[in-house]
Protein backbone atom coordinates (compact mmCIF):
# COMPACT_ATOMS: atom_id res chain seq x y z
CA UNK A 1 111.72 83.58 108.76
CA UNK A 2 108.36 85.72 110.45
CA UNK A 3 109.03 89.02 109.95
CA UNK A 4 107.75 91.42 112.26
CA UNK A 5 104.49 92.36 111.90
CA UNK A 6 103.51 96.19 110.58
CA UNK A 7 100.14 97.30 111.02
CA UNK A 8 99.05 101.28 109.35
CA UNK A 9 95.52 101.49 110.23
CA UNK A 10 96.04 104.93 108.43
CA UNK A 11 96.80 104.98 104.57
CA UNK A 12 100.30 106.59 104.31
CA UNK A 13 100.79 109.09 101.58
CA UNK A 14 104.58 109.21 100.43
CA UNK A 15 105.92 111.82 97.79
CA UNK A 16 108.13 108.73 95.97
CA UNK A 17 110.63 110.84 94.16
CA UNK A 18 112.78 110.60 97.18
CA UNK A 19 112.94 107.01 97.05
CA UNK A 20 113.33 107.62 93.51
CA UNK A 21 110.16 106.78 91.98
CA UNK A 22 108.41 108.74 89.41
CA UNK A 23 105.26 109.06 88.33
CA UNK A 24 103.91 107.44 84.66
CA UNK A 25 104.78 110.18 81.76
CA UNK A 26 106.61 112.03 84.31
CA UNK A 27 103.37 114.29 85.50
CA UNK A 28 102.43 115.28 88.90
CA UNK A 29 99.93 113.86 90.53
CA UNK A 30 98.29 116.07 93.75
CA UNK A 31 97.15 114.14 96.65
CA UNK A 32 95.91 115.33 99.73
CA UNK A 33 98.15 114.47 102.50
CA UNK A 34 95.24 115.10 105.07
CA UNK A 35 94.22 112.10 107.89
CA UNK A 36 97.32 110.21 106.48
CA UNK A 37 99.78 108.61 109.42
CA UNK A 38 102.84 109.49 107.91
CA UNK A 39 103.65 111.99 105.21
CA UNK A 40 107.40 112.09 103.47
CA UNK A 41 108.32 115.55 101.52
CA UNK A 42 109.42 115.34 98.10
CA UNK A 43 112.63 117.56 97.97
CA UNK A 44 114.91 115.87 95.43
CA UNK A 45 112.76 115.74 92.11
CA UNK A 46 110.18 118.35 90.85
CA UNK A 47 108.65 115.70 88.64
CA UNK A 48 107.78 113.36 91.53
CA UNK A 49 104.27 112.22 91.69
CA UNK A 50 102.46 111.64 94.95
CA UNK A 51 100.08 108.75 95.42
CA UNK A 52 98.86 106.86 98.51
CA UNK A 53 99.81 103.82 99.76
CA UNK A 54 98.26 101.77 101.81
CA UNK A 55 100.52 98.93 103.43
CA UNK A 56 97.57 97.15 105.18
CA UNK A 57 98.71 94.53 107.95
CA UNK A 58 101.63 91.87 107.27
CA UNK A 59 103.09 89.41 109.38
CA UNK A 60 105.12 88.29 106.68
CA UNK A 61 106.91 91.31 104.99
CA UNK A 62 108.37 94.59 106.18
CA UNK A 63 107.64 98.32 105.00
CA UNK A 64 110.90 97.77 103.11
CA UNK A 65 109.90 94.70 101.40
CA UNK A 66 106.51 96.68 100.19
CA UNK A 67 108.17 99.60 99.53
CA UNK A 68 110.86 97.73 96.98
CA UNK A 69 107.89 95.83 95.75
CA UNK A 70 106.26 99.08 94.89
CA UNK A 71 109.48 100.60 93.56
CA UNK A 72 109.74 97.22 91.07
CA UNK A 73 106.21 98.28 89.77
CA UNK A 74 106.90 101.70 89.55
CA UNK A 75 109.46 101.06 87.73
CA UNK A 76 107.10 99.80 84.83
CA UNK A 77 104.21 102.30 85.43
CA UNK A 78 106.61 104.99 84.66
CA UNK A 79 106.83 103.63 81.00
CA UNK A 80 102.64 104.24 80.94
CA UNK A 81 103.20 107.73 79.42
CA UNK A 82 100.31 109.85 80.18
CA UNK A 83 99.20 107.51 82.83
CA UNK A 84 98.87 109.12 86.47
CA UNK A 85 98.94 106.42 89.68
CA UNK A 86 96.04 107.24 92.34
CA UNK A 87 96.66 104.74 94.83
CA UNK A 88 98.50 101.39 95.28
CA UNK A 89 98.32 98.97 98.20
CA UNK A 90 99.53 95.86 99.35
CA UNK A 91 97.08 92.87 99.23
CA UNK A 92 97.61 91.13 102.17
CA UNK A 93 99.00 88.36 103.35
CA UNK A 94 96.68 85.77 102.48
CA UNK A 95 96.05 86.88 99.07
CA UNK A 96 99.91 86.69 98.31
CA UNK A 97 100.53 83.65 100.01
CA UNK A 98 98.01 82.12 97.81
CA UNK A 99 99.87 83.59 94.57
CA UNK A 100 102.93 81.43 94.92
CA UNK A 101 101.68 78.28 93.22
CA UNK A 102 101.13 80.91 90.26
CA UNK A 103 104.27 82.80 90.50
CA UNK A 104 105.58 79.22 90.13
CA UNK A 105 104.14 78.57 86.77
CA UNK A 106 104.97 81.52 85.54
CA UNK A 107 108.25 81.00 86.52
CA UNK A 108 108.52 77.34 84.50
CA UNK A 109 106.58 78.74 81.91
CA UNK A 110 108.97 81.65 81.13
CA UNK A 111 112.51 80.27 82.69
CA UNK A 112 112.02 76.45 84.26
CA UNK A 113 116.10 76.25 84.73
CA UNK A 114 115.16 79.61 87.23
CA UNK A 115 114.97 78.47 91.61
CA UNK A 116 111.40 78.28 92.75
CA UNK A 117 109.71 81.38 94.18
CA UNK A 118 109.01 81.26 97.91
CA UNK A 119 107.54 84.92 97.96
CA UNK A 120 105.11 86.74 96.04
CA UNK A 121 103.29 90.01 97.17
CA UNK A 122 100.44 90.77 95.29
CA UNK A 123 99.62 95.24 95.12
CA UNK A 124 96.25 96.32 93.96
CA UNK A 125 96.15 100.16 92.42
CA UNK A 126 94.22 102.76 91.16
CA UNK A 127 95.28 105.07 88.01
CA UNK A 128 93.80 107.57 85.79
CA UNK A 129 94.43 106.57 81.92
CA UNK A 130 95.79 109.52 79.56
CA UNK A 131 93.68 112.15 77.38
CA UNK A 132 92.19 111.04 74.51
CA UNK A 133 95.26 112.54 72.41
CA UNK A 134 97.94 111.11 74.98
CA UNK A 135 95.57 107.59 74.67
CA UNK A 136 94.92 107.42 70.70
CA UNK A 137 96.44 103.80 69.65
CA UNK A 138 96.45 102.11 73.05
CA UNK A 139 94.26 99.62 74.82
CA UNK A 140 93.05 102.44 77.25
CA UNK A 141 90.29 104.06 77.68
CA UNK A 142 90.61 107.74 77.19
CA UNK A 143 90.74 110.10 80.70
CA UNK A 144 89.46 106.91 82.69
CA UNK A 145 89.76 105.69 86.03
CA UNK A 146 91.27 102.61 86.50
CA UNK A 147 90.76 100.65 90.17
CA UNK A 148 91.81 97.09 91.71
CA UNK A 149 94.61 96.80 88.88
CA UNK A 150 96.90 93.71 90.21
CA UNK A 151 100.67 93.33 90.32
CA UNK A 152 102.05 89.90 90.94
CA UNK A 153 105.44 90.16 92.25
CA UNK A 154 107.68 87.33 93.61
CA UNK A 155 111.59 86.12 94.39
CA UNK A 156 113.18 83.72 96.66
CA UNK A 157 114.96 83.69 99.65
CA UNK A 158 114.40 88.01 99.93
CA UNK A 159 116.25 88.73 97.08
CA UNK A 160 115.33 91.04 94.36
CA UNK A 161 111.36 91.22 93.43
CA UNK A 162 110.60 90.21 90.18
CA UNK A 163 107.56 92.02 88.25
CA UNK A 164 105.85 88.87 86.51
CA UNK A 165 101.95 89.99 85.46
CA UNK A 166 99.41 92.83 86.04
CA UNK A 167 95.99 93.49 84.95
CA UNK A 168 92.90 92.55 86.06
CA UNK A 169 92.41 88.69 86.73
């Protein structure tokens, strides 16, 4: 089924908390809602963090799809204590579609009883790592700028997305 086609030539910035997203360790992030198309108002949360998103152009998945795509990932990042998300955007359409072979093998890899993916969206972000302190023990560079970080995401037939890798590739 084509979904209808959303096109932000403008990078939206959204303040998350009030679609319940938080950001990683719980600490704010500032962004500058400047030259963005659309700007929400975090009222419900004092921890929310703000980041931009960029949704690109899709002719194959709404700003709700993307937006509960984002949520799944959030939903992870938020575990990242320390870490603070810059930016995340939506690949495109091509670059997803060509993720489903993948998100397939993954799939048999991990459950192979499990009904084949027919969706994947792939998001690329940008985060800063924690303080040296926050960071001591962990894979991350201290007080470091991570960009083009990749989430693979996928489900069938629109139902729930499914959070299967993320890193760099």
């Amino acid at each position: 089924m084509k979904k209808n086609v959303i096109t932000f030539a403008v990078v939206s910035t959204l303040a998350l908390g009030t679609i319940g997203m938080v950001g990683c360790g719980g600490q704010q992030n500032a962004s500058n809602p400047a030259d963005t198309a659309e700007t929400t108002e975090a009222t419900a949360n004092a921890n929310t963090a703000n980041y931009e998103i960029d949704y690109g152009t899709s002719e194959i998945y709404t700003q709700a799809d993307i937006d509960a795509a984002i949520s799944t990932v959030m939903a992870e990042f938020d575990k990242w204590t320390g870490c603070t998300m810059k930016r995340i955007a939506y690949a495109g359409d091509q670059t997803s579609q060509e993720n489903i072979a993948y998100a397939n093998e993954l799939r048999e890899a991990q459950t192979p009883d499990a009904p084949e993916y027919n969706q994947v969206i792939v998001l690329m972000s940008d985060y800063h790592s924690p303080s040296a302190e926050q960071a001591e023990g962990t894979a991350w560079e201290p007080d470091h700028d991570y960009n083009d970080y990749s989430w693979i995401l996928a489900r069938t037939d629109s139902g729930a997305w499914q959070l299967l890798t993320w890193g760099y590739a």
